[in-house]
Protein backbone atom coordinates (compact mmCIF):
# COMPACT_ATOMS: atom_id res chain seq x y z
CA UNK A 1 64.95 79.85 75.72
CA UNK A 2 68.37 81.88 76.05
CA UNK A 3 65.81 85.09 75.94
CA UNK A 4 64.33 84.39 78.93
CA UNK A 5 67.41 83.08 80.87
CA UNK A 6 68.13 86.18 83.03
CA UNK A 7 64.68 86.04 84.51
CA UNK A 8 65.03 82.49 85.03
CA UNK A 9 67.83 83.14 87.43
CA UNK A 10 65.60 86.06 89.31
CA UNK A 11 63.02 83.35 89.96
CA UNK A 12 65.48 80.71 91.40
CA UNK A 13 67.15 83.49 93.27
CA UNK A 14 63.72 84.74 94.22
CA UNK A 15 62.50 81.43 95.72
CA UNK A 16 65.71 80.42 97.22
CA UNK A 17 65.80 83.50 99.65
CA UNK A 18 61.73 83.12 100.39
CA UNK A 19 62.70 79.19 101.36
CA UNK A 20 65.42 80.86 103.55
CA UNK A 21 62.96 83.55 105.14
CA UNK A 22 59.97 81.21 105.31
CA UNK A 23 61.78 77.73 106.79
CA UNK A 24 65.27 78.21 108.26
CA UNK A 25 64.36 79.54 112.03
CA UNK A 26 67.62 81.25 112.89
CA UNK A 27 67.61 85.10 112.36
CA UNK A 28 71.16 85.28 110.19
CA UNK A 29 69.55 83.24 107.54
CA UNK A 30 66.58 84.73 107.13
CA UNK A 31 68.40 87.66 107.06
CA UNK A 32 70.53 86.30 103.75
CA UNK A 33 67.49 85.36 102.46
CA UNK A 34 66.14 89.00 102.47
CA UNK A 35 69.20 89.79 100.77
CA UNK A 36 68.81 87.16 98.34
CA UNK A 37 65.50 88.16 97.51
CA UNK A 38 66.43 92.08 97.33
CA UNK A 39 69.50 90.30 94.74
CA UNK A 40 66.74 88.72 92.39
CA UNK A 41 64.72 92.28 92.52
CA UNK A 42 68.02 93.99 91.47
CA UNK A 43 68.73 91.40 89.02
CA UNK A 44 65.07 91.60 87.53
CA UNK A 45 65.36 95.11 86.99
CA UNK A 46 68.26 95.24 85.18
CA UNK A 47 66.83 92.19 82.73
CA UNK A 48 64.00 94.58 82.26
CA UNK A 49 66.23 97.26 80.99
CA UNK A 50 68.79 95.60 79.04
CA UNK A 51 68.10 96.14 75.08
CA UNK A 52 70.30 93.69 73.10
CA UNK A 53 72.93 95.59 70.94
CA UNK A 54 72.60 99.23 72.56
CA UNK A 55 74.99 101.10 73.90
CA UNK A 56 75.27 102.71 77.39
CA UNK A 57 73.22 106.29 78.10
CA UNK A 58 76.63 108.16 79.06
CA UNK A 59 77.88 108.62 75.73
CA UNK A 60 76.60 112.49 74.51
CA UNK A 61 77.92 112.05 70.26
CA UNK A 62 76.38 108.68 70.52
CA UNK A 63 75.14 107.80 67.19
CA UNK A 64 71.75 106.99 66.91
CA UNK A 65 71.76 103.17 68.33
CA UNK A 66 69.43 102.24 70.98
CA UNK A 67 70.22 102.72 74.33
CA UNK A 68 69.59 101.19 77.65
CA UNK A 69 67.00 102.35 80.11
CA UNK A 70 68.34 104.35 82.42
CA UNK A 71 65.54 104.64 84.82
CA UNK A 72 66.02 101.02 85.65
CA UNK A 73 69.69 101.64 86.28
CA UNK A 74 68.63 104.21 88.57
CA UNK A 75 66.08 102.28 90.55
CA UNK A 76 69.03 99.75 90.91
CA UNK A 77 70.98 101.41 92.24
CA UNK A 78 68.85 103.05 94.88
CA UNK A 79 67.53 99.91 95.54
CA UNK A 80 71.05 98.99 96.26
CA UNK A 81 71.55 101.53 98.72
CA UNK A 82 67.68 101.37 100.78
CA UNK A 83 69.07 97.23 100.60
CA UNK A 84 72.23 98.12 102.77
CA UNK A 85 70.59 100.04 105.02
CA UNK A 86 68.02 97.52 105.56
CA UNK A 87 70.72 94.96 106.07
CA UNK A 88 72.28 97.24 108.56
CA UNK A 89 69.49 97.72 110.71
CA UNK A 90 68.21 93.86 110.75
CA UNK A 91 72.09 92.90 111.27
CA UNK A 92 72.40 95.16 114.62
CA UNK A 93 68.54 93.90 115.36
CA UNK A 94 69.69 90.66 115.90
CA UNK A 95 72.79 91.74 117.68
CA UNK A 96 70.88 93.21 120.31
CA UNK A 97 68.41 89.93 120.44
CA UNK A 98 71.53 87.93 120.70
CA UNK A 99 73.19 89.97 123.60
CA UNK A 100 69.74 89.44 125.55
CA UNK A 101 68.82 86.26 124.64
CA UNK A 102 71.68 84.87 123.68
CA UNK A 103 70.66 82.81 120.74
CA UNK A 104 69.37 83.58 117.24
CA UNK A 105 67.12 81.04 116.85
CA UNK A 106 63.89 82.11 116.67
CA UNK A 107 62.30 79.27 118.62
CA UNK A 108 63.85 80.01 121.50
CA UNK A 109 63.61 83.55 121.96
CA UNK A 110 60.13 83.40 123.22
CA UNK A 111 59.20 86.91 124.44
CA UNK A 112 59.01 87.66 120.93
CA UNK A 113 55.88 85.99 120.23
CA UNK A 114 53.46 88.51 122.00
């Protein structure tokens, strides 16, 4: 059961940000819900790379332990970066809806729906 803890936690995190995205209507929260969704992403990765008793890739006398996956690491971490940018972008997105319409509720800005 403790084995399978970590992606436990990415599935509640997982489904907490889609009930954000899916059911709140105002445009900051399903914005945190994105970014709780990117979180549980991030998090699954790095339960998919973790070995249990290996050291870090950095070390280059290492003895010959296993080591963590670095790829994963990696992907993280450039997931990290795409996610900040993303947050960026949607953040001054709703800026701009909010100076126009002043709200961020989605029901009420209705020259968004087509």
């Amino acid at each position: 059961m403790i084995d399978n803890l970590p992606f436990l936690v990415v599935a509640g995190t997982i489904m907490i940000g889609l009930y954000a995205i899916l059911m709140k209507k105002d445009l900051i929260k399903m914005i945190m819900g994105i970014s709780l969704v990117e979180s549980g992403v991030n998090l699954f990765l790095i339960a998919l790379g973790y070995r249990w008793d290996s050291i870090a890739p950095i070390f280059t006398g290492a003895p010959s332990l296993a080591m963590v996956m670095p790829t994963v690491q990696a992907l993280t971490l450039t997931s990290i970066v795409i996610g900040v940018a993303t947050l960026a972008l949607l953040l001054s997105l709703v800026m701009v809806i909010y100076r126009y319409y002043h709200t961020t509720d989605v029901r009420k800005v209705t020259k968004l729906q087509g």
